[in-house]
N, C-alpha and C. Protein backbone atom coordinates (compact mmCIF):
# COMPACT_ATOMS: atom_id res chain seq x y z
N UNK A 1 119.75 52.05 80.82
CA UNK A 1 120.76 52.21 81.85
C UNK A 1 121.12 50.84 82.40
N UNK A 2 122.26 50.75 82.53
CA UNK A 2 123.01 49.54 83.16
C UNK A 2 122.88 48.88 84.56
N UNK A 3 122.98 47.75 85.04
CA UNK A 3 123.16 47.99 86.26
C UNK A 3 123.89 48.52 87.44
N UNK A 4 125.45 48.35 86.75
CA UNK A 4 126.67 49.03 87.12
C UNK A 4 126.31 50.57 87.89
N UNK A 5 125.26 51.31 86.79
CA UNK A 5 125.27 53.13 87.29
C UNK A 5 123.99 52.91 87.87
N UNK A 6 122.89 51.85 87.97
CA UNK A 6 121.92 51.60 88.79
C UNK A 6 122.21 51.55 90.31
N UNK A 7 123.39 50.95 90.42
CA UNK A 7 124.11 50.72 91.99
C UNK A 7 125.19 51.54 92.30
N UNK A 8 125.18 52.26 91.16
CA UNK A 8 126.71 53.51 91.82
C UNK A 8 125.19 54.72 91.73
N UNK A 9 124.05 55.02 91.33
CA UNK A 9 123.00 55.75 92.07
C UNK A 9 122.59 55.61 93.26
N UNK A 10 121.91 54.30 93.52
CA UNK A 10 121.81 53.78 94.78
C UNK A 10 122.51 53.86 96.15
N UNK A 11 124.10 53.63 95.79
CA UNK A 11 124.92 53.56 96.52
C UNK A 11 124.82 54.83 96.70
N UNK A 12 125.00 56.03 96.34
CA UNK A 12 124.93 57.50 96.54
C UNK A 12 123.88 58.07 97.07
N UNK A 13 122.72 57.48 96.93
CA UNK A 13 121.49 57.66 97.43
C UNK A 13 121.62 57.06 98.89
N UNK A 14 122.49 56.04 99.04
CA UNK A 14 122.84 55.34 100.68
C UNK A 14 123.56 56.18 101.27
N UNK A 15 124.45 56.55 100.52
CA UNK A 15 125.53 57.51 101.49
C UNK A 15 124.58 58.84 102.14
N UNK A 16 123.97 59.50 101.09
CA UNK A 16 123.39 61.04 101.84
C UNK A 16 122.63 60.45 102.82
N UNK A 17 121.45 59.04 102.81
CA UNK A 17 121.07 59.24 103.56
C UNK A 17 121.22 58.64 104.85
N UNK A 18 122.77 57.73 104.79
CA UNK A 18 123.17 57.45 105.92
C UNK A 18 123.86 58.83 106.68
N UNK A 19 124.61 60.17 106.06
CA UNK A 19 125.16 60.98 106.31
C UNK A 19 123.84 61.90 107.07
N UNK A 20 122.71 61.57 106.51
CA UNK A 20 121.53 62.61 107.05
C UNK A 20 121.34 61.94 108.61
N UNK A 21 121.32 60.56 108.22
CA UNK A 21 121.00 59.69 109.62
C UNK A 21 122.01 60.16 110.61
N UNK A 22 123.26 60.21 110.49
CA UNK A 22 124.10 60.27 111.41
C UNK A 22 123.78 62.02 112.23
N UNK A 23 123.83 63.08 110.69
CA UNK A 23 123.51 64.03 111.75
C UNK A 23 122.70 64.63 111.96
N UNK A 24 121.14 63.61 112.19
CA UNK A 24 120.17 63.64 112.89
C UNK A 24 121.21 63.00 114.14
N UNK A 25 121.46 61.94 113.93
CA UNK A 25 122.12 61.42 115.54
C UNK A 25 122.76 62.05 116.25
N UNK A 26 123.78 63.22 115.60
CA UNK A 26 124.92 63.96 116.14
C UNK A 26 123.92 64.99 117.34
N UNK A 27 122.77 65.69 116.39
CA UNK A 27 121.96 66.90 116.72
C UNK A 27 121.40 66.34 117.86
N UNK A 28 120.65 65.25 117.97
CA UNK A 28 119.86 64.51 119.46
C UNK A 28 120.78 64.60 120.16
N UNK A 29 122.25 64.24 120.52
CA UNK A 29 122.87 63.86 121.37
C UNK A 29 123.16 65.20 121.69
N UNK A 30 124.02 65.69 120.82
CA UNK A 30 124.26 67.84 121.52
C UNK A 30 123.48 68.55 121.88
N UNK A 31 122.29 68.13 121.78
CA UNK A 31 120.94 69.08 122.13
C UNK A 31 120.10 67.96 123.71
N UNK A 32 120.82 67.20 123.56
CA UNK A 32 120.22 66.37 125.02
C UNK A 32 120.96 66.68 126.24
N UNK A 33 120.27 66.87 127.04
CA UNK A 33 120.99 67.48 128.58
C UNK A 33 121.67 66.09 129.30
N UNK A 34 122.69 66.44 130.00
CA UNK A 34 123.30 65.09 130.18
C UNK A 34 123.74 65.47 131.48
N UNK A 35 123.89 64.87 132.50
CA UNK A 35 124.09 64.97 133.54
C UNK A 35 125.56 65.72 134.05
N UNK A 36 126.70 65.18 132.95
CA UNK A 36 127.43 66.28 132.09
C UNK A 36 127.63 67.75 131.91
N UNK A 37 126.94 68.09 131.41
CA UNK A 37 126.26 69.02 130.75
C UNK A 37 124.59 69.05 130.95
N UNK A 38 124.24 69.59 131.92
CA UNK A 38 122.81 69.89 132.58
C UNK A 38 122.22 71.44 131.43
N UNK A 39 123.42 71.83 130.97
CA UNK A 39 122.48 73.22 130.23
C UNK A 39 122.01 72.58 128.80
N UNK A 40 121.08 73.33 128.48
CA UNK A 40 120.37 73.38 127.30
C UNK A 40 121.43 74.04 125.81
N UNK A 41 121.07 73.66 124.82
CA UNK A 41 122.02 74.70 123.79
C UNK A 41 121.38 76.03 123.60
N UNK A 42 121.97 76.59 123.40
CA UNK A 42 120.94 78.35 122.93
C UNK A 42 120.49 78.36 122.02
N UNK A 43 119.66 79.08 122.12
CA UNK A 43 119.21 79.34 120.51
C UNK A 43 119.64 79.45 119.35
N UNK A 44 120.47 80.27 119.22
CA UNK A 44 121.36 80.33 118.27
C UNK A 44 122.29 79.27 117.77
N UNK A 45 122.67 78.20 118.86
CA UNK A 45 123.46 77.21 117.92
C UNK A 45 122.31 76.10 117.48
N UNK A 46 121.20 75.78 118.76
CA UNK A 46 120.13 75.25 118.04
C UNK A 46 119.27 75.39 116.28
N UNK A 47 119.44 76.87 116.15
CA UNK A 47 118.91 77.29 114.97
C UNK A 47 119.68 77.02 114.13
N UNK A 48 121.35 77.17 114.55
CA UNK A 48 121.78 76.77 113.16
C UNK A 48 122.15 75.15 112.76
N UNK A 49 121.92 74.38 113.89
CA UNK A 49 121.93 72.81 113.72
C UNK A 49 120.72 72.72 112.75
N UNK A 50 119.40 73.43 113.01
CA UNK A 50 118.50 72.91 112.34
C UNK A 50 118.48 72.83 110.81
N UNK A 51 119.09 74.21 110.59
CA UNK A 51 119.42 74.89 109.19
C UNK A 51 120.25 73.79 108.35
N UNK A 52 121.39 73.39 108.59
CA UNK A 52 122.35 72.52 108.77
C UNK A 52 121.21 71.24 107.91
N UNK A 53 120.63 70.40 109.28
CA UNK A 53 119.58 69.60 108.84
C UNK A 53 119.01 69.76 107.40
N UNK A 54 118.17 70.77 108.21
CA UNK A 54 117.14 70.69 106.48
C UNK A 54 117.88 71.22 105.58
N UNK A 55 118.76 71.66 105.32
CA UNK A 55 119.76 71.88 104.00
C UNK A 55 119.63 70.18 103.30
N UNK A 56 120.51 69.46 104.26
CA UNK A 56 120.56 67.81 103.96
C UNK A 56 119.90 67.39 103.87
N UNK A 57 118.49 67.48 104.34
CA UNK A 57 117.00 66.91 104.02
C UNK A 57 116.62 67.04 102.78
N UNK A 58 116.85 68.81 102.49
CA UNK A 58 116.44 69.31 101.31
C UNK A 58 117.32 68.70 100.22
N UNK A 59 118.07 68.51 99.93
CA UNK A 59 119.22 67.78 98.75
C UNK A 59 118.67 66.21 99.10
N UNK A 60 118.73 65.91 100.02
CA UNK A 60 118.27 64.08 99.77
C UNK A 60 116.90 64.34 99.16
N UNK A 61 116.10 64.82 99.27
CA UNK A 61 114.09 65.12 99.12
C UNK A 61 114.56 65.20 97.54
N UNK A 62 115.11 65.84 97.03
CA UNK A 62 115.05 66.91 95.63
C UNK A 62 116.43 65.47 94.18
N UNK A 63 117.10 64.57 95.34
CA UNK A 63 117.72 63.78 94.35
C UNK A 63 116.60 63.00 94.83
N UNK A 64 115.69 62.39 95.76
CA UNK A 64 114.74 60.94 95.34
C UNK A 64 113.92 61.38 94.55
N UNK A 65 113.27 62.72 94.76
CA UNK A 65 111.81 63.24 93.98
C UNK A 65 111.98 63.40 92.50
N UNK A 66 113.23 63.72 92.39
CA UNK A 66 113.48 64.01 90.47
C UNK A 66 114.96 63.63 90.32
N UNK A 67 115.61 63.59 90.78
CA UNK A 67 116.93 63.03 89.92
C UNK A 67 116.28 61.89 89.75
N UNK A 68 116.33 61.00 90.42
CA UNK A 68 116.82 59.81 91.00
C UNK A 68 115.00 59.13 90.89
N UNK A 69 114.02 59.77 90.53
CA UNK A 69 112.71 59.47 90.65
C UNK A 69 112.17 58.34 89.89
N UNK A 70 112.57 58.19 88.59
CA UNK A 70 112.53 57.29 87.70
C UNK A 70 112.98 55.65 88.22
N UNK A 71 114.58 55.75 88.61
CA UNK A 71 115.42 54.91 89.08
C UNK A 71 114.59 54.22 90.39
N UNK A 72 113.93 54.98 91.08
CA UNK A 72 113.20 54.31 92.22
C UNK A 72 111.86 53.99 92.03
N UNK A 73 111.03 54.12 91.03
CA UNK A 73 109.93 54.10 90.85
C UNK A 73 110.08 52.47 89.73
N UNK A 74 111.23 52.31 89.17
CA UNK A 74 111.31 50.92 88.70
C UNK A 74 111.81 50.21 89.19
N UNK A 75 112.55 50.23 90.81
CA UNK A 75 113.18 49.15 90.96
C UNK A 75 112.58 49.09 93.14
N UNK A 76 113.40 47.83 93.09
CA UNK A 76 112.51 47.92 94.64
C UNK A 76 114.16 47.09 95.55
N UNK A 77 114.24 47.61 96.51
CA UNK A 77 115.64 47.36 97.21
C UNK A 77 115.00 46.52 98.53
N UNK A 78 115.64 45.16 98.27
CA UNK A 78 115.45 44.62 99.91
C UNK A 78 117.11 43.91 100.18
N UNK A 79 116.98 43.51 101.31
CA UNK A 79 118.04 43.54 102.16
C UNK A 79 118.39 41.67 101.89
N UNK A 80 119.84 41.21 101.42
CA UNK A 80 119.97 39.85 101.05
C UNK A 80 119.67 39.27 102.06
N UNK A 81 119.99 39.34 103.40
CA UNK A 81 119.46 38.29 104.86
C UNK A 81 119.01 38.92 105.54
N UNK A 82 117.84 38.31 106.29
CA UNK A 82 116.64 38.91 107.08
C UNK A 82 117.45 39.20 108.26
N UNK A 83 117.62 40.09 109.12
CA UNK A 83 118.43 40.99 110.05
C UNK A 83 118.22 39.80 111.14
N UNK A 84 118.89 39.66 112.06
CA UNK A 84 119.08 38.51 113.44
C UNK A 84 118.58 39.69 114.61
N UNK A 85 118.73 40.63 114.20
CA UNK A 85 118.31 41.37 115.54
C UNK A 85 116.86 41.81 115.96
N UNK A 86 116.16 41.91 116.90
CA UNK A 86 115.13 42.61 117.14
C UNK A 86 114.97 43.75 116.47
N UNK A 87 116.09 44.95 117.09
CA UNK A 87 116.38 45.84 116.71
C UNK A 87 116.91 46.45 115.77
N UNK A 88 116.75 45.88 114.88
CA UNK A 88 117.65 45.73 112.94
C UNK A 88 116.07 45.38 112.32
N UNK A 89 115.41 44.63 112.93
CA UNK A 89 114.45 44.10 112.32
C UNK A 89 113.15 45.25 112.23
N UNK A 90 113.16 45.80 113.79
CA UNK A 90 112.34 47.01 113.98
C UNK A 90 112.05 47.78 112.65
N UNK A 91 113.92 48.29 112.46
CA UNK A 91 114.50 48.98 111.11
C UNK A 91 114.01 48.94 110.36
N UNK A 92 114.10 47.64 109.58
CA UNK A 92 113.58 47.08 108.43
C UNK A 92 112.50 47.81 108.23
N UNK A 93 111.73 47.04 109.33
CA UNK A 93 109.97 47.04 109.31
C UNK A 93 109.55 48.74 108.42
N UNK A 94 110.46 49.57 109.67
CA UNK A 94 109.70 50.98 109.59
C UNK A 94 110.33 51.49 108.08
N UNK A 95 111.85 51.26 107.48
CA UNK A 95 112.07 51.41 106.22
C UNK A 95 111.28 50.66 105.17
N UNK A 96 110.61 49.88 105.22
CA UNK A 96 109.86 49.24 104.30
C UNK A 96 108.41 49.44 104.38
N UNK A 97 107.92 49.99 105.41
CA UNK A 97 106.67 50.75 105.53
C UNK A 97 106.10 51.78 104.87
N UNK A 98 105.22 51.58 104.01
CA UNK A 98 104.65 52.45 102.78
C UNK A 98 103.38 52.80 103.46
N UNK A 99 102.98 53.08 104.36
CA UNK A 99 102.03 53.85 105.27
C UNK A 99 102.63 54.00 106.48
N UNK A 100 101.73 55.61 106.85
CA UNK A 100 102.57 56.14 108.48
C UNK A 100 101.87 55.15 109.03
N UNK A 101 102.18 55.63 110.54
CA UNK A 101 101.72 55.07 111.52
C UNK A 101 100.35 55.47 112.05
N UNK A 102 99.45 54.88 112.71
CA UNK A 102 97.91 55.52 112.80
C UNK A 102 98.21 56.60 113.79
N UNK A 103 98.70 56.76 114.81
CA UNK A 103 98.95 58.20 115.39
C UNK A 103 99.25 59.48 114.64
N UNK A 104 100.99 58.93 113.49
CA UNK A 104 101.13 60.07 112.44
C UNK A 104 100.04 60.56 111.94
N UNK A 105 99.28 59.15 111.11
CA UNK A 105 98.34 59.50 109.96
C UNK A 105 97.36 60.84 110.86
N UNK A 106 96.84 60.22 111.63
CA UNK A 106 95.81 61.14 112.08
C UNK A 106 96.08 62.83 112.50
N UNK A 107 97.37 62.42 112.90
CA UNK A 107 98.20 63.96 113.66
C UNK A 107 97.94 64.68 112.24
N UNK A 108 98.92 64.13 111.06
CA UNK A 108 98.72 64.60 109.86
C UNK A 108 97.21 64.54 109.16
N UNK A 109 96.27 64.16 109.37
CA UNK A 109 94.60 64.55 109.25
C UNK A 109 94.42 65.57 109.86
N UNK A 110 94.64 66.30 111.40
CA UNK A 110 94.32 67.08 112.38
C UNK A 110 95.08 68.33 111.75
N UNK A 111 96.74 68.32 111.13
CA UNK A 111 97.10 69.40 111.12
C UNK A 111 96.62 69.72 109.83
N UNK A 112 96.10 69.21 108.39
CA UNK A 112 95.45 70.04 107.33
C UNK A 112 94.39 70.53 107.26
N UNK A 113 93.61 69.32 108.54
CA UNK A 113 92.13 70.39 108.35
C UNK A 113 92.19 71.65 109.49
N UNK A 114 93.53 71.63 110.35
CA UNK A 114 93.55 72.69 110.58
C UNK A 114 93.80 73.79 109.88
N UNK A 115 95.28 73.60 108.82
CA UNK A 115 95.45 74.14 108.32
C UNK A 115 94.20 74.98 107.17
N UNK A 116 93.63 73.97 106.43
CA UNK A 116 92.19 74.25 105.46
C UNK A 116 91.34 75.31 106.32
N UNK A 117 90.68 74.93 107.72
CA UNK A 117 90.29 76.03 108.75
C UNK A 117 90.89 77.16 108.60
N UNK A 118 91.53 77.19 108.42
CA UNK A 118 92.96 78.60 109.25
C UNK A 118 92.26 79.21 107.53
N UNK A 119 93.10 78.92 106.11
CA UNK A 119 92.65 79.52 105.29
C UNK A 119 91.08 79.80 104.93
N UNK A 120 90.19 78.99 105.46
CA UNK A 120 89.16 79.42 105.14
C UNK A 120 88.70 80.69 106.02
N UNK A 121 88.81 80.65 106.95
CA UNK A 121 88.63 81.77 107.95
C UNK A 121 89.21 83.16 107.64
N UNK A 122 90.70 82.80 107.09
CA UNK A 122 91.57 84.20 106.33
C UNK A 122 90.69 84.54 105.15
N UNK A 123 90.45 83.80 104.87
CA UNK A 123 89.39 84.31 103.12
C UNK A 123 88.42 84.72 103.63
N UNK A 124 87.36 84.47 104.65
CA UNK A 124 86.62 85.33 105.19
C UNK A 124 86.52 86.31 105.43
N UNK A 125 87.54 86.86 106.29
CA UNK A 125 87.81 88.28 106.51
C UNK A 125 88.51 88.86 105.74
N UNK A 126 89.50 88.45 104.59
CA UNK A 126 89.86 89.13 103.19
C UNK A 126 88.51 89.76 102.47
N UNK A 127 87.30 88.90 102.34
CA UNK A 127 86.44 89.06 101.42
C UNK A 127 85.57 90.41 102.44
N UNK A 128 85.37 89.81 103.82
CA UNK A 128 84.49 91.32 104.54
C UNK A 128 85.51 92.56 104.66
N UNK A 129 86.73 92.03 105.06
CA UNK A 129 88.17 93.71 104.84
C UNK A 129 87.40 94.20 103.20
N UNK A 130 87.52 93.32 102.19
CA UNK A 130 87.11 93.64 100.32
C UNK A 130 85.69 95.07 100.85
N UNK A 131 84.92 93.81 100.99
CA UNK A 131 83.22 94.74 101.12
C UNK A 131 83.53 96.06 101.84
N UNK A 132 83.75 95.77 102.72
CA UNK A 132 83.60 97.32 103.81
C UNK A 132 84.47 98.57 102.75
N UNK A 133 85.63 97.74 102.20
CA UNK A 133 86.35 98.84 101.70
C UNK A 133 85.89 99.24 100.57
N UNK A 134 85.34 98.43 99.72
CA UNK A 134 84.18 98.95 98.27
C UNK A 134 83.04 99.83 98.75
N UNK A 135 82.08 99.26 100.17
CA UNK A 135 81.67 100.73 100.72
C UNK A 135 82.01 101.56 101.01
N UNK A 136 83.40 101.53 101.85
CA UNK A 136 83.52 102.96 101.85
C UNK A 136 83.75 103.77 100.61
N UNK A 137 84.11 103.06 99.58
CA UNK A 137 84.74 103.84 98.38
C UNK A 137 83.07 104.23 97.97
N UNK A 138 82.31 103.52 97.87
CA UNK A 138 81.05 103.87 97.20
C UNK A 138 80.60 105.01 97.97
N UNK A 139 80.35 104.84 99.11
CA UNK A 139 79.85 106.21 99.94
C UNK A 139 81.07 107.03 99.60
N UNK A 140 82.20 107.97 99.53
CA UNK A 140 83.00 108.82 99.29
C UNK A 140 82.74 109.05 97.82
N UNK A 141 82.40 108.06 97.02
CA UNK A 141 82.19 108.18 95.42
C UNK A 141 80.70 109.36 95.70
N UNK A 142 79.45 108.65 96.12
CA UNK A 142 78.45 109.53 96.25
C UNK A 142 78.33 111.11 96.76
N UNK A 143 79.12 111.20 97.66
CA UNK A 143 79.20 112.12 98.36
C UNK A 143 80.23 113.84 97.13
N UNK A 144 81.29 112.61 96.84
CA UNK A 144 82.10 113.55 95.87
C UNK A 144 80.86 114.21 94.85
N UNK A 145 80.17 113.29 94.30
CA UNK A 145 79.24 113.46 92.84
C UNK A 145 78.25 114.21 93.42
N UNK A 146 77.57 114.11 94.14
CA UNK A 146 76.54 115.24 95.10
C UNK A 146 76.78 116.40 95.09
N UNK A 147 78.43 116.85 95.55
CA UNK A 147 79.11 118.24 96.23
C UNK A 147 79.10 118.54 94.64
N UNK A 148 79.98 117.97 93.62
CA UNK A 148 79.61 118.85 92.25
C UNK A 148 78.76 118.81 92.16
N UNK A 149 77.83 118.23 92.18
CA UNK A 149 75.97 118.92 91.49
C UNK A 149 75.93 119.71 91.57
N UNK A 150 76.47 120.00 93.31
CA UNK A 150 75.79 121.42 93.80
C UNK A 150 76.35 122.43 93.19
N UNK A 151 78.06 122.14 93.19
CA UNK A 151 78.55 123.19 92.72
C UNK A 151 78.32 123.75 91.18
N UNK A 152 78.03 122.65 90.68
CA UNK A 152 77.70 122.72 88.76
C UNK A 152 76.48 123.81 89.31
N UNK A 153 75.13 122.99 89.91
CA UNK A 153 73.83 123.94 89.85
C UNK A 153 74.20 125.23 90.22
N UNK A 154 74.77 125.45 91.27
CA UNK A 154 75.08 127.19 91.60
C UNK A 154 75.93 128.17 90.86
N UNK A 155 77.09 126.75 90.23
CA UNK A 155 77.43 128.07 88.66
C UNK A 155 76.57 127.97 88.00
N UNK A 156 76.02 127.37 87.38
CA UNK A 156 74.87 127.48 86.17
C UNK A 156 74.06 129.06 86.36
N UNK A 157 73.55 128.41 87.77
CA UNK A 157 72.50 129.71 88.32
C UNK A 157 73.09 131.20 88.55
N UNK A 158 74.31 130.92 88.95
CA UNK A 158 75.02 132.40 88.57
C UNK A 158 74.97 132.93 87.38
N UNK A 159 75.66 132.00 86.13
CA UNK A 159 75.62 132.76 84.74
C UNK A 159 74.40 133.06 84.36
N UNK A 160 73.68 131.88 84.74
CA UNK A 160 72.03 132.55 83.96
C UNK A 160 72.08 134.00 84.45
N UNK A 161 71.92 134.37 85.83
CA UNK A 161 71.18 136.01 86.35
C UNK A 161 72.16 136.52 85.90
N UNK A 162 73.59 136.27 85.45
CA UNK A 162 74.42 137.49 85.27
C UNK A 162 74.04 137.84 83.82
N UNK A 163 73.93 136.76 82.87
CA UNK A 163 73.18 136.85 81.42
C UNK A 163 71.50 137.79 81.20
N UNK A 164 70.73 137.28 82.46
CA UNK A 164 69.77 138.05 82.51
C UNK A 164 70.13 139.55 82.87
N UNK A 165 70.47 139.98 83.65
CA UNK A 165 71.19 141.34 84.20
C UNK A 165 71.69 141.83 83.80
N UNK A 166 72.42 141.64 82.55
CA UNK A 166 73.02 141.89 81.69
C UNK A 166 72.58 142.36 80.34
N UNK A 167 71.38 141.65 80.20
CA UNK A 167 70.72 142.35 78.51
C UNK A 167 69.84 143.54 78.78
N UNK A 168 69.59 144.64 78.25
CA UNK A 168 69.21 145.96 78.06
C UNK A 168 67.89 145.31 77.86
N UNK A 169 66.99 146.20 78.47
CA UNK A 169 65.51 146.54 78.48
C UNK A 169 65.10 147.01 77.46
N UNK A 170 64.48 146.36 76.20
CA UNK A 170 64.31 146.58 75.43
C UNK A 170 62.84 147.63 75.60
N UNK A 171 62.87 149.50 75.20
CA UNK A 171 62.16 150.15 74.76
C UNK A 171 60.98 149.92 73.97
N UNK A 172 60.03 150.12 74.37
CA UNK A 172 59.00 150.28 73.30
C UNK A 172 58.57 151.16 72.45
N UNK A 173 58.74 150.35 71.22
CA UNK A 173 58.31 151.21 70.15
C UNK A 173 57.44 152.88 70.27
N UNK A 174 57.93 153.72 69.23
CA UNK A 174 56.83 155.15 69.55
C UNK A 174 55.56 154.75 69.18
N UNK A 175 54.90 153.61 67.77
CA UNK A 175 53.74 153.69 67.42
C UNK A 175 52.75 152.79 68.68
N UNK A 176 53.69 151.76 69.24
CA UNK A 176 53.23 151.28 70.33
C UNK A 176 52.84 152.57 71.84
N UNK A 177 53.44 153.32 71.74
CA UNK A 177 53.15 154.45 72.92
C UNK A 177 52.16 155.20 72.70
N UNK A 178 52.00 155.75 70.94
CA UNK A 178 51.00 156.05 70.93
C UNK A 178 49.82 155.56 70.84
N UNK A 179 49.42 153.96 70.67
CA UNK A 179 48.21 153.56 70.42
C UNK A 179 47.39 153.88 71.51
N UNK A 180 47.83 153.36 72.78
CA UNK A 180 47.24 153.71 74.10
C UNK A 180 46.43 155.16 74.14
N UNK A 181 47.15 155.98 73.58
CA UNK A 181 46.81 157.29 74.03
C UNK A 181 45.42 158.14 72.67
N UNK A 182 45.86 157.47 71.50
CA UNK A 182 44.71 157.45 70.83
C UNK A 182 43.16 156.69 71.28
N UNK A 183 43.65 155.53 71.60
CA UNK A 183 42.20 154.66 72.36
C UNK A 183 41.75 155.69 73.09
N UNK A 184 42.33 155.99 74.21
CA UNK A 184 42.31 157.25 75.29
C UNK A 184 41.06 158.02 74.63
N UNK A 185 42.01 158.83 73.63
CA UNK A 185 41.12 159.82 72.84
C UNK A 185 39.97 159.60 72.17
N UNK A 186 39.73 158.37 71.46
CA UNK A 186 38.67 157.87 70.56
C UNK A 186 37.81 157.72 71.65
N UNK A 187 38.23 156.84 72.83
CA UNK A 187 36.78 156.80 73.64
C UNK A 187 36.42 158.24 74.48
N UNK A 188 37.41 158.68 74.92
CA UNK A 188 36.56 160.34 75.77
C UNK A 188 35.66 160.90 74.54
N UNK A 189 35.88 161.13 73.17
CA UNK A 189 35.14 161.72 72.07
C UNK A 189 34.04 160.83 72.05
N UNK A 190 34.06 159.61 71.70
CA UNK A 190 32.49 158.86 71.50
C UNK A 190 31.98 159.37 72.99
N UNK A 191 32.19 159.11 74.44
CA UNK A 191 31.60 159.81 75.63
C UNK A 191 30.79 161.17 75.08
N UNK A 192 32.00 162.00 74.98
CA UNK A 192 31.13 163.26 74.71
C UNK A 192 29.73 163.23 73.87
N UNK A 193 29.99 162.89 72.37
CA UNK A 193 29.05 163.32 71.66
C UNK A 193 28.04 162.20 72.36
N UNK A 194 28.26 161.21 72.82
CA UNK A 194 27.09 160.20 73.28
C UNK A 194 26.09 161.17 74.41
N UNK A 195 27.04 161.72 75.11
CA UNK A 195 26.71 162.86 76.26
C UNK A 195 25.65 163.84 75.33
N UNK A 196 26.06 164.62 74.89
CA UNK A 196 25.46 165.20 73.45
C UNK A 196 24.03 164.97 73.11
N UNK A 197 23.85 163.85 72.78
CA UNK A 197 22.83 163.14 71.84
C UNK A 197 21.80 162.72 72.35
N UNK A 198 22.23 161.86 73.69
CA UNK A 198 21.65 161.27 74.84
C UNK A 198 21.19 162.41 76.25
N UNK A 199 22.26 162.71 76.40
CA UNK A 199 22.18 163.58 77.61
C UNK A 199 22.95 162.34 78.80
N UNK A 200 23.13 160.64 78.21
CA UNK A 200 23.44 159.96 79.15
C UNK A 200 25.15 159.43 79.12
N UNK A 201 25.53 159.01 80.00
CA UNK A 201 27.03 158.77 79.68
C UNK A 201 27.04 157.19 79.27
N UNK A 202 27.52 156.35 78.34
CA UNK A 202 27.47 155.18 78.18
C UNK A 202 28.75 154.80 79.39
């Protein structure tokens, strides 16, 4: 790439973000109470200045980070004469500053490990909301499997007695009826003749 489209990038990269600068400037001044104008803006036009903003934030962020990412990562922009002003110079300083400031830095230390806090604490109670609710499922699981047992064991136990109650009493044989009654007979006869013989009863 040429230098020609190196500085017609650049230059485009100046414009959004002198256009962002300005209406950041516009938004401070309409939103500042002025002796003028003692009221505040409402909400509603406040919200949509902001919107406004980060729209333009968002398009300058998204051409330095990847259009334009390459183009800035090889080249480095300083200013041909050192500024005469205090206040030009301030400028400089803070545009050429590749670290925040120790107040930022730290503010920005304070708000991730808040942030890191905040999620660790949510995962906490995600994971005990998890448990309690796997117990309850486990206790309702037990309870379900119990109530069929019962109900399995008490049909079971029904069909059995209705199966028992159900089959016929099987009769006994006639030669079986009569054995009894022959024994009967064989022993009163040995009595007698023993009676007989002896005179005694065995």
């Amino acid at each position: 790439m040429d230098d020609h489209s190196n500085i017609a990038e650049l230059e485009m990269l100046r414009r959004q973000l002198q256009q962002l600068h300005e209406s950041f400037s516009a938004v401070i001044m309409e939103t500042r109470p002025t002796p003028d104008n003692p009221t505040l803006v409402s909400w509603p036009d406040l919200l949509s200045k902001f919107n406004v903003l980060a729209a333009k934030f968002a398009v300058l962020n998204q051409a330095v980070s990847k259009k334009h990412a390459g183009l800035l990562r090889e080249m480095a922009v300083t200013p041909r004469t050192r500024p005469s002003g205090i206040h030009e110079q301030n400028i400089l300083s803070v545009l050429l500053r590749t670290k925040l400031a120790p107040e930022i830095e730290q503010e920005e230390e304070q708000i991730w490990a808040d942030i890191e806090a905040e999620v660790l604490h949510d995962k906490k109670l995600d994971w005990a909301a998890r448990a309690d609710m796997h117990e309850s499922l486990a206790i309702t699981a037990m309870n379900s499997f119990l109530h069929l047992q019962k109900k399995h064991t008490e049909t079971v136990d029904s069909l059995l007695r209705g199966m028992l109650d159900a089959e016929p009493r099987q009769k006994p044989a006639p030669e079986e009826e009569s054995r009894p009654q022959e024994a009967e007979k064989a022993v009163a006869l040995e009595d007698v003749l023993t009676f007989m013989s002896t005179g005694a009863r065995s």
